[in-house]
PDB file of N, CA and C in Angstrom:
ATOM      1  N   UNK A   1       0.848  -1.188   0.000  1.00  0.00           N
ATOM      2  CA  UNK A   1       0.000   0.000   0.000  1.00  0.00           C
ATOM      3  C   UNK A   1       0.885   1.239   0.000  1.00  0.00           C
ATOM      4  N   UNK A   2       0.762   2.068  -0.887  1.00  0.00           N
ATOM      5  CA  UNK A   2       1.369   3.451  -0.922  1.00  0.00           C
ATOM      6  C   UNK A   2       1.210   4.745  -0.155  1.00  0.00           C
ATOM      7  N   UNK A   3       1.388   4.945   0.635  1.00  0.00           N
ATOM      8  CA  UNK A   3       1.023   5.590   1.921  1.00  0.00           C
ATOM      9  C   UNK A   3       0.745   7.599   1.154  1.00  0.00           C
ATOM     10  N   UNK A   4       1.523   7.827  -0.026  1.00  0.00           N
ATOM     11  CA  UNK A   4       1.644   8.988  -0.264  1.00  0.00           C
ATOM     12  C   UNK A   4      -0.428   9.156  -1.308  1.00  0.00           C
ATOM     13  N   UNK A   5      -0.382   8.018  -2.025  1.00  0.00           N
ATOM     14  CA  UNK A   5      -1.800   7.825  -2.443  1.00  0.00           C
ATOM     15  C   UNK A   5      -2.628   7.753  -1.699  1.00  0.00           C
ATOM     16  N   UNK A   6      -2.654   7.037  -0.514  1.00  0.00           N
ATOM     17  CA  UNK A   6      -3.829   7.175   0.650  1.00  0.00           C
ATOM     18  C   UNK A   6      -3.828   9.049   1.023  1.00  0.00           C
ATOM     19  N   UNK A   7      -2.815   9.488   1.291  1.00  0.00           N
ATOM     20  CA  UNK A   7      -3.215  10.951   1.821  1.00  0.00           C
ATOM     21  C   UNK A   7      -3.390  11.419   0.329  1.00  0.00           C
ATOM     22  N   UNK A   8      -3.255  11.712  -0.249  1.00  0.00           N
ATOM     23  CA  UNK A   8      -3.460  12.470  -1.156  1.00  0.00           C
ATOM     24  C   UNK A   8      -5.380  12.100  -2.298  1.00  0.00           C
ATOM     25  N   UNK A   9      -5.937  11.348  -1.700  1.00  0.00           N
ATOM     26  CA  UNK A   9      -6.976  10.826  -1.707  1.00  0.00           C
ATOM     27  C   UNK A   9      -7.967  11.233  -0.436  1.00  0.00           C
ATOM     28  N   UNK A  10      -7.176  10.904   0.601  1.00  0.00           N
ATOM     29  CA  UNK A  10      -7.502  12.177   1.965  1.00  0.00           C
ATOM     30  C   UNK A  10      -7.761  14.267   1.734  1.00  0.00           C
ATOM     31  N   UNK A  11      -6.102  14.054   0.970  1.00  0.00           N
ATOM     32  CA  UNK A  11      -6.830  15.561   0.758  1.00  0.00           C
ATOM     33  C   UNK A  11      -7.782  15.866   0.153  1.00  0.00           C
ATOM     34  N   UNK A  12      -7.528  15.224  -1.136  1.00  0.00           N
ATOM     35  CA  UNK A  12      -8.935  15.473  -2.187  1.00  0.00           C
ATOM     36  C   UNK A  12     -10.092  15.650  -1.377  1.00  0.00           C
ATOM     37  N   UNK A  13     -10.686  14.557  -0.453  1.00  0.00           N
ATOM     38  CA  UNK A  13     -11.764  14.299   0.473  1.00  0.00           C
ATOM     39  C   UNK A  13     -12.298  15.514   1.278  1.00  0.00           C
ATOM     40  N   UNK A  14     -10.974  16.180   1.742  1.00  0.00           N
ATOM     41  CA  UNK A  14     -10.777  17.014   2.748  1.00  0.00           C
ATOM     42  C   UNK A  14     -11.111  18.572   1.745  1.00  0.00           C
ATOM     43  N   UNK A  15     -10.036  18.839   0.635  1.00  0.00           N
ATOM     44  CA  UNK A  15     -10.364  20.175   0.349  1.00  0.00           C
ATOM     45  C   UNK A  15     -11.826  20.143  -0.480  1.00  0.00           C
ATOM     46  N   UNK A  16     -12.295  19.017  -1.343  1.00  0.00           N
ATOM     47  CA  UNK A  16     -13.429  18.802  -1.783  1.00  0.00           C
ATOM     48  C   UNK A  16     -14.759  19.284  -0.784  1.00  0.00           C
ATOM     49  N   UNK A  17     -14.795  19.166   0.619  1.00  0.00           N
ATOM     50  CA  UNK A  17     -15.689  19.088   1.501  1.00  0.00           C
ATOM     51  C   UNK A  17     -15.533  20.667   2.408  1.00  0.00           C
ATOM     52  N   UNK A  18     -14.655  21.064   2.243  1.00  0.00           N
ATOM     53  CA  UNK A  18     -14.304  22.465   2.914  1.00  0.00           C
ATOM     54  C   UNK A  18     -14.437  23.794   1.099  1.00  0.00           C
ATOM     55  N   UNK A  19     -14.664  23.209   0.186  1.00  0.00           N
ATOM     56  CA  UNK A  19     -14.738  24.018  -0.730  1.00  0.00           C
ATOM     57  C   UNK A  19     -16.111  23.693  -0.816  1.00  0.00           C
ATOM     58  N   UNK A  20     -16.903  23.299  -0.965  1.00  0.00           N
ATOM     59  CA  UNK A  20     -18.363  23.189  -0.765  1.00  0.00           C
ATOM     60  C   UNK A  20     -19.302  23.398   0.250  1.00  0.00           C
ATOM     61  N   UNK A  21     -18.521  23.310   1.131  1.00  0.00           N
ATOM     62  CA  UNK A  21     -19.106  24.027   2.520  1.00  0.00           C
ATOM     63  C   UNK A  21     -19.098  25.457   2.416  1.00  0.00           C
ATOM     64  N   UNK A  22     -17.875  26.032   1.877  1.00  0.00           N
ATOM     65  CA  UNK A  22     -17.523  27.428   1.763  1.00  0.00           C
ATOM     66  C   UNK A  22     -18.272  27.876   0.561  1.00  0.00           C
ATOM     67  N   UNK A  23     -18.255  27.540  -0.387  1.00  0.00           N
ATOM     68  CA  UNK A  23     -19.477  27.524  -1.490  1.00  0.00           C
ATOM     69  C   UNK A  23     -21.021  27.835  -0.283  1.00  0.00           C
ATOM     70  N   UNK A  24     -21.448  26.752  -0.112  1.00  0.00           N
ATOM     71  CA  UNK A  24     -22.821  26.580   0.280  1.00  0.00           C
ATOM     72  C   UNK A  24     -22.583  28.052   1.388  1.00  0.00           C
ATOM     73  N   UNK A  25     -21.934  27.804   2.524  1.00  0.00           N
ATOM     74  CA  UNK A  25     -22.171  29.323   3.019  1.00  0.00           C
ATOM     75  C   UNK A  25     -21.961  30.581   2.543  1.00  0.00           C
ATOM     76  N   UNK A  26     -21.037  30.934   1.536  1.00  0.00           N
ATOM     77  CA  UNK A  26     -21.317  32.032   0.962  1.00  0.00           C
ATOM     78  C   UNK A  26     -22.495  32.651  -0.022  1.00  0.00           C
ATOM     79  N   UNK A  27     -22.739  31.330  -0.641  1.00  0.00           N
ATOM     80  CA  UNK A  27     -24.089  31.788  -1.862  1.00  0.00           C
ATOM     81  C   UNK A  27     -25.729  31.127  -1.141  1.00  0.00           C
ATOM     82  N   UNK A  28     -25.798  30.847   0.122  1.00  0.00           N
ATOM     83  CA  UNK A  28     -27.002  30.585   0.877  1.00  0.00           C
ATOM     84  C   UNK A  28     -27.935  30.672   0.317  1.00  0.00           C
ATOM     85  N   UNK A  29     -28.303  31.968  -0.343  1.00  0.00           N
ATOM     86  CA  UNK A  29     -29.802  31.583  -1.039  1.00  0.00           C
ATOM     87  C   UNK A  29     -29.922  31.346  -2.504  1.00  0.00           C
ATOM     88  N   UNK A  30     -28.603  31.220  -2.887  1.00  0.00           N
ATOM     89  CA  UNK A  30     -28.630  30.991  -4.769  1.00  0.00           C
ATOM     90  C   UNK A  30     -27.565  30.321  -5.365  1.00  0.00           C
ATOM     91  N   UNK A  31     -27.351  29.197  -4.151  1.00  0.00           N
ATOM     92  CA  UNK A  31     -26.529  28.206  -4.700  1.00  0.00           C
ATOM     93  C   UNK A  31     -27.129  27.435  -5.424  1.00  0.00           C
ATOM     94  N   UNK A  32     -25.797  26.755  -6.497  1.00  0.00           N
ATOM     95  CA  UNK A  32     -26.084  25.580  -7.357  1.00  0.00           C
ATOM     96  C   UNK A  32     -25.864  24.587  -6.545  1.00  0.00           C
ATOM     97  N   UNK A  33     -27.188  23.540  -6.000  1.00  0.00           N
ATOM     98  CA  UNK A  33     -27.081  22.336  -5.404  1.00  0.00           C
ATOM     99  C   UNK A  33     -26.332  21.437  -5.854  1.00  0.00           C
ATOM    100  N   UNK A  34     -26.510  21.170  -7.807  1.00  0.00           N
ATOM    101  CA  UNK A  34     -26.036  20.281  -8.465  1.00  0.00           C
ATOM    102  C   UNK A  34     -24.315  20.254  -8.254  1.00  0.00           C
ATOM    103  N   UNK A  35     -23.713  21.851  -7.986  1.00  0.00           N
ATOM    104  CA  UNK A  35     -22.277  21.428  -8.060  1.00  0.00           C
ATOM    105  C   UNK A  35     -22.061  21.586  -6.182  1.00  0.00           C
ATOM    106  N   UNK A  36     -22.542  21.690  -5.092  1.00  0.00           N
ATOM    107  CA  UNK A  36     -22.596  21.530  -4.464  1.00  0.00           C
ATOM    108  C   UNK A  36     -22.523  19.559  -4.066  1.00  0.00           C
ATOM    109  N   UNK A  37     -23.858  19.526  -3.727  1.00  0.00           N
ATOM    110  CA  UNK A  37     -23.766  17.746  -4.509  1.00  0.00           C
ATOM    111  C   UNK A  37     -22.438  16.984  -4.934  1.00  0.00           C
ATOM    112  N   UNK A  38     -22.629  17.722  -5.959  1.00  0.00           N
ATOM    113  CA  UNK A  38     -20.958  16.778  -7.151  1.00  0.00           C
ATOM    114  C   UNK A  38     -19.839  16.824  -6.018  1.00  0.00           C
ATOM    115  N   UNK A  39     -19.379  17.879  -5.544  1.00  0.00           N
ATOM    116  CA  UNK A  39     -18.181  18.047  -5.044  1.00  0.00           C
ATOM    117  C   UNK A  39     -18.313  17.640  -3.810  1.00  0.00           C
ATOM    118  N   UNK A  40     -19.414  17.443  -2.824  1.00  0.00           N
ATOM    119  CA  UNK A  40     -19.640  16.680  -1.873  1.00  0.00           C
ATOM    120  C   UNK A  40     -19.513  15.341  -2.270  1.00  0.00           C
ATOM    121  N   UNK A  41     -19.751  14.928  -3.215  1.00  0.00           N
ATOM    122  CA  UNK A  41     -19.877  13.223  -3.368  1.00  0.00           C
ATOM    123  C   UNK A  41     -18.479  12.503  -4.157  1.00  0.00           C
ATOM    124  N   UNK A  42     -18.065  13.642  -5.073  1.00  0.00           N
ATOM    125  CA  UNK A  42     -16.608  13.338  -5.271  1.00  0.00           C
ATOM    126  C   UNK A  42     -15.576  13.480  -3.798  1.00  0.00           C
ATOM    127  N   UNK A  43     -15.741  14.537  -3.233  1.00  0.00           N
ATOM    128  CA  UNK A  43     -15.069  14.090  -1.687  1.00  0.00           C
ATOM    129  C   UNK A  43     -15.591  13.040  -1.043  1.00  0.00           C
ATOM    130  N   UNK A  44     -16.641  11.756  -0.857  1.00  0.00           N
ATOM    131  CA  UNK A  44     -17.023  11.449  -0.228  1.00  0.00           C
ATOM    132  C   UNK A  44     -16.038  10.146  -0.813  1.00  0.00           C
ATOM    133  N   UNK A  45     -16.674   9.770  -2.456  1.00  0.00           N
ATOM    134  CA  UNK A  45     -15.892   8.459  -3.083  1.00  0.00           C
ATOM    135  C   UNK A  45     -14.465   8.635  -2.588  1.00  0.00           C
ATOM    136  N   UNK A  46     -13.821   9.830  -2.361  1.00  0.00           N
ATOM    137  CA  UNK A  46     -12.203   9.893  -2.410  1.00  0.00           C
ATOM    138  C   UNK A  46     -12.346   9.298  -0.845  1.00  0.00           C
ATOM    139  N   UNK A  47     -12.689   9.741   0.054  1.00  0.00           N
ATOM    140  CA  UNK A  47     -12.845   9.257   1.232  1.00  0.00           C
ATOM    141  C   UNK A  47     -12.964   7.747   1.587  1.00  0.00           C
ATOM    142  N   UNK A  48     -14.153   7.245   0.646  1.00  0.00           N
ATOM    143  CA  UNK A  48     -13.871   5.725   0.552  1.00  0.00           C
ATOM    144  C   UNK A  48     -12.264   4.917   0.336  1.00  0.00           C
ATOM    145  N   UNK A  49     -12.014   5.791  -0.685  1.00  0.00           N
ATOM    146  CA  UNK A  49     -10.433   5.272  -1.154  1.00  0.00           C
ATOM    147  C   UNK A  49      -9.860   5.066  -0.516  1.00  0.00           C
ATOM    148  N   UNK A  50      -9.648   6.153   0.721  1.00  0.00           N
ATOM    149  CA  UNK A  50      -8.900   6.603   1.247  1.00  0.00           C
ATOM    150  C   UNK A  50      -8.812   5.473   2.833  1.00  0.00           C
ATOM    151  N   UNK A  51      -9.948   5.406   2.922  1.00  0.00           N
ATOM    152  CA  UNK A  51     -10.458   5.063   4.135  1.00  0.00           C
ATOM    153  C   UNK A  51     -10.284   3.346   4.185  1.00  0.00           C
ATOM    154  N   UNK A  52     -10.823   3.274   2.848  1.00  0.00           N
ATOM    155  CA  UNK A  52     -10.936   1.267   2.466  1.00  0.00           C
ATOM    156  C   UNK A  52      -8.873   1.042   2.647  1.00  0.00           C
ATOM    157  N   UNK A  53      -8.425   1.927   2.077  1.00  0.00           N
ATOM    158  CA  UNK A  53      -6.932   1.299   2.026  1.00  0.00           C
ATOM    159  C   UNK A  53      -5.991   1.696   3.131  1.00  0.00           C
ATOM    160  N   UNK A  54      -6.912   2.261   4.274  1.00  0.00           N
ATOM    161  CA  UNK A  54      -6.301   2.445   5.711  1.00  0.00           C
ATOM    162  C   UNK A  54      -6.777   1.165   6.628  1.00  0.00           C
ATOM    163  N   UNK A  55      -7.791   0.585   5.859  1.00  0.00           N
ATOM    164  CA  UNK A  55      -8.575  -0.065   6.589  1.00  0.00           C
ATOM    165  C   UNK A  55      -9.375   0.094   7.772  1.00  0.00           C
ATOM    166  N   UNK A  56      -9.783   1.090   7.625  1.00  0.00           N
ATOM    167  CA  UNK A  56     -10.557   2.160   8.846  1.00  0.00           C
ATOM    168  C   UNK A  56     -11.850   2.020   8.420  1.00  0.00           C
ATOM    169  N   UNK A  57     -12.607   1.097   9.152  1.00  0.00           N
ATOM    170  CA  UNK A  57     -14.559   0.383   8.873  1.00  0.00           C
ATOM    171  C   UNK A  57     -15.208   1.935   9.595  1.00  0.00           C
ATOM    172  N   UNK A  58     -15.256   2.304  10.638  1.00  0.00           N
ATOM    173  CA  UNK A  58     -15.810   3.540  10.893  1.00  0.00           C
ATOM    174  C   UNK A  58     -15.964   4.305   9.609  1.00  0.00           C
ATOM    175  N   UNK A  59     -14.767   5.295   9.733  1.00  0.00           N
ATOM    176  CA  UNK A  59     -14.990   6.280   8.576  1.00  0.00           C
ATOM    177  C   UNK A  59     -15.747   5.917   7.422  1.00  0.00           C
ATOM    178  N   UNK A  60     -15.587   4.486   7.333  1.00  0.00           N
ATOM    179  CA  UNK A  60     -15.568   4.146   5.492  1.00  0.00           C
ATOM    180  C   UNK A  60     -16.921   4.171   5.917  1.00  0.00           C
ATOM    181  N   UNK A  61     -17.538   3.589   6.887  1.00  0.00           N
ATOM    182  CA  UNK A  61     -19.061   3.136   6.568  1.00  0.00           C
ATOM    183  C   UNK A  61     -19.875   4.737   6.845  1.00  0.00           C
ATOM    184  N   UNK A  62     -19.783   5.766   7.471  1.00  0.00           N
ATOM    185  CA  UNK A  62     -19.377   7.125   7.307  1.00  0.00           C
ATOM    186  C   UNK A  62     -19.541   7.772   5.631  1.00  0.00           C
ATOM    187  N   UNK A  63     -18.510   7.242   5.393  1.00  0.00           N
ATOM    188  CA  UNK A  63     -18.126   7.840   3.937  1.00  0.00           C
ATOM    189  C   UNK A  63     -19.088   7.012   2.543  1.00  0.00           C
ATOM    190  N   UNK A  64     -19.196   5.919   2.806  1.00  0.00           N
ATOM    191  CA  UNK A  64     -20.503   5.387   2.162  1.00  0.00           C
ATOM    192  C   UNK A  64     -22.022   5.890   2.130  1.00  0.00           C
ATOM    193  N   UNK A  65     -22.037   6.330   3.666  1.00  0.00           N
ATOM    194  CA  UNK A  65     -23.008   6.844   3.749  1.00  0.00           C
ATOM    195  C   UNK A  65     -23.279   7.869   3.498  1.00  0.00           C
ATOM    196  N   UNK A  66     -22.177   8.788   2.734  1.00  0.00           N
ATOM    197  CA  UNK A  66     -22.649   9.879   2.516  1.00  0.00           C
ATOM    198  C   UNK A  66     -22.436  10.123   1.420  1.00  0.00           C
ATOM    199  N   UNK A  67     -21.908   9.078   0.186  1.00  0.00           N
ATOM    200  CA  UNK A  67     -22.069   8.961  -1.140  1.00  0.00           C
ATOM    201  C   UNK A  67     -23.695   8.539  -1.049  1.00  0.00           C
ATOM    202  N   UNK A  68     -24.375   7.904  -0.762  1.00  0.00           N
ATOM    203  CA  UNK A  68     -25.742   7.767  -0.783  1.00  0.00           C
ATOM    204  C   UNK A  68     -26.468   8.776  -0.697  1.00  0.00           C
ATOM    205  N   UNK A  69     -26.227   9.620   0.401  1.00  0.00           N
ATOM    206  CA  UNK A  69     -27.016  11.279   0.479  1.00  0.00           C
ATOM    207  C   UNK A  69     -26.727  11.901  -0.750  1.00  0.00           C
ATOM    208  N   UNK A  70     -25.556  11.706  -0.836  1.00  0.00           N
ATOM    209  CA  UNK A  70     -25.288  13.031  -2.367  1.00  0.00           C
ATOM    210  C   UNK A  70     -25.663  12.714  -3.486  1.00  0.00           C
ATOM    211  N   UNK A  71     -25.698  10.899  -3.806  1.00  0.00           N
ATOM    212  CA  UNK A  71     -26.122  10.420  -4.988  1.00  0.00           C
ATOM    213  C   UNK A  71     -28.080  11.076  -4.653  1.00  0.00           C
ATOM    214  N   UNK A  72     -28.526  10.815  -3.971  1.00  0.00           N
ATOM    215  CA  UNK A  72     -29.895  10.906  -3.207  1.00  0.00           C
ATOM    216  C   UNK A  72     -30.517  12.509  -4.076  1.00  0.00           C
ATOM    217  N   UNK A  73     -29.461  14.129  -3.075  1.00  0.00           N
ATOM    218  CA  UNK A  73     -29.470  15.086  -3.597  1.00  0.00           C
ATOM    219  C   UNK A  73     -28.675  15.394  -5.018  1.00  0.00           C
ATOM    220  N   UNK A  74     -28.279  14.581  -5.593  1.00  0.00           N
ATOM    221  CA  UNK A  74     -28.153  14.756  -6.737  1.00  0.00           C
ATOM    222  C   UNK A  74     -29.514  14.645  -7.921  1.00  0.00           C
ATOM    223  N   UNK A  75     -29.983  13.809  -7.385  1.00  0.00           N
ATOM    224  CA  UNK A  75     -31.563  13.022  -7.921  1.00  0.00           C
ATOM    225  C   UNK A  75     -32.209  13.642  -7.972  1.00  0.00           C
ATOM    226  N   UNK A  76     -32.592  14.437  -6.786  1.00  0.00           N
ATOM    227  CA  UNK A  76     -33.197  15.657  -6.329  1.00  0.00           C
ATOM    228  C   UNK A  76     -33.320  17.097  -7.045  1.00  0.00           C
ATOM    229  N   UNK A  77     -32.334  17.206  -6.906  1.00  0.00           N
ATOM    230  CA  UNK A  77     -31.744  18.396  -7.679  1.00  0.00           C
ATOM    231  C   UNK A  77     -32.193  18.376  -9.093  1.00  0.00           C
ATOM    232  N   UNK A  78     -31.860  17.317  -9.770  1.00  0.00           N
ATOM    233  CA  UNK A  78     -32.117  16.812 -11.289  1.00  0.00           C
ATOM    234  C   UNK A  78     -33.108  16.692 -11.617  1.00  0.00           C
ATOM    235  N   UNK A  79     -34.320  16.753 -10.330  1.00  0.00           N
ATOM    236  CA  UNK A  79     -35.020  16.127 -10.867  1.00  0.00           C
ATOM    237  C   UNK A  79     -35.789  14.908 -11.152  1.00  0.00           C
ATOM    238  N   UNK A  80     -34.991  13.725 -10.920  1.00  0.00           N
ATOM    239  CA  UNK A  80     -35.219  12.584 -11.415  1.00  0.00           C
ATOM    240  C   UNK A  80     -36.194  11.908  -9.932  1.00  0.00           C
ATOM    241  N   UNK A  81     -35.936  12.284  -8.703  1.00  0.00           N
ATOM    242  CA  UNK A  81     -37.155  11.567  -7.755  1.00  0.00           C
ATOM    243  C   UNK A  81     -38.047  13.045  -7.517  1.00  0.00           C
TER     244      UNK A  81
END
């Protein structure tokens, strides 16, 4: 296991989720959910990565669970439920 790929799959996770947060609080009433969403759920899969090849079951089941929310508000957003 490559220890420099696990963090760097971490960061992704990490700045992905602090740039969408910062997104969502600055544009509060006229944000785009859809790229909100995306970049929440692309940090979330990186998190899996990250998490499955630390072997850390907490986080990961965590981080699964919150590819489901975003796939969920992605749907939402679109439209499609």
């Amino acid at each position: 296991m490559n220890n420099k790929v696990t963090v760097t799959f971490e960061a992704i996770s990490c700045i992905l989720a602090i740039l969408s947060s910062l997104y969502l609080s600055i544009m509060t009433n006229s944000a785009n959910m859809l790229i909100v969403f995306s970049c929440f759920f692309v940090s979330s899969v990186a998190g899996v990565i990250a998490f499955k090849r630390r072997k850390l079951t907490w986080p990961l089941t965590l981080q699964y669970y919150f590819c489901v929310v975003n796939l969920f508000g992605i749907t939402r957003t679109l439209g499609w439920l």
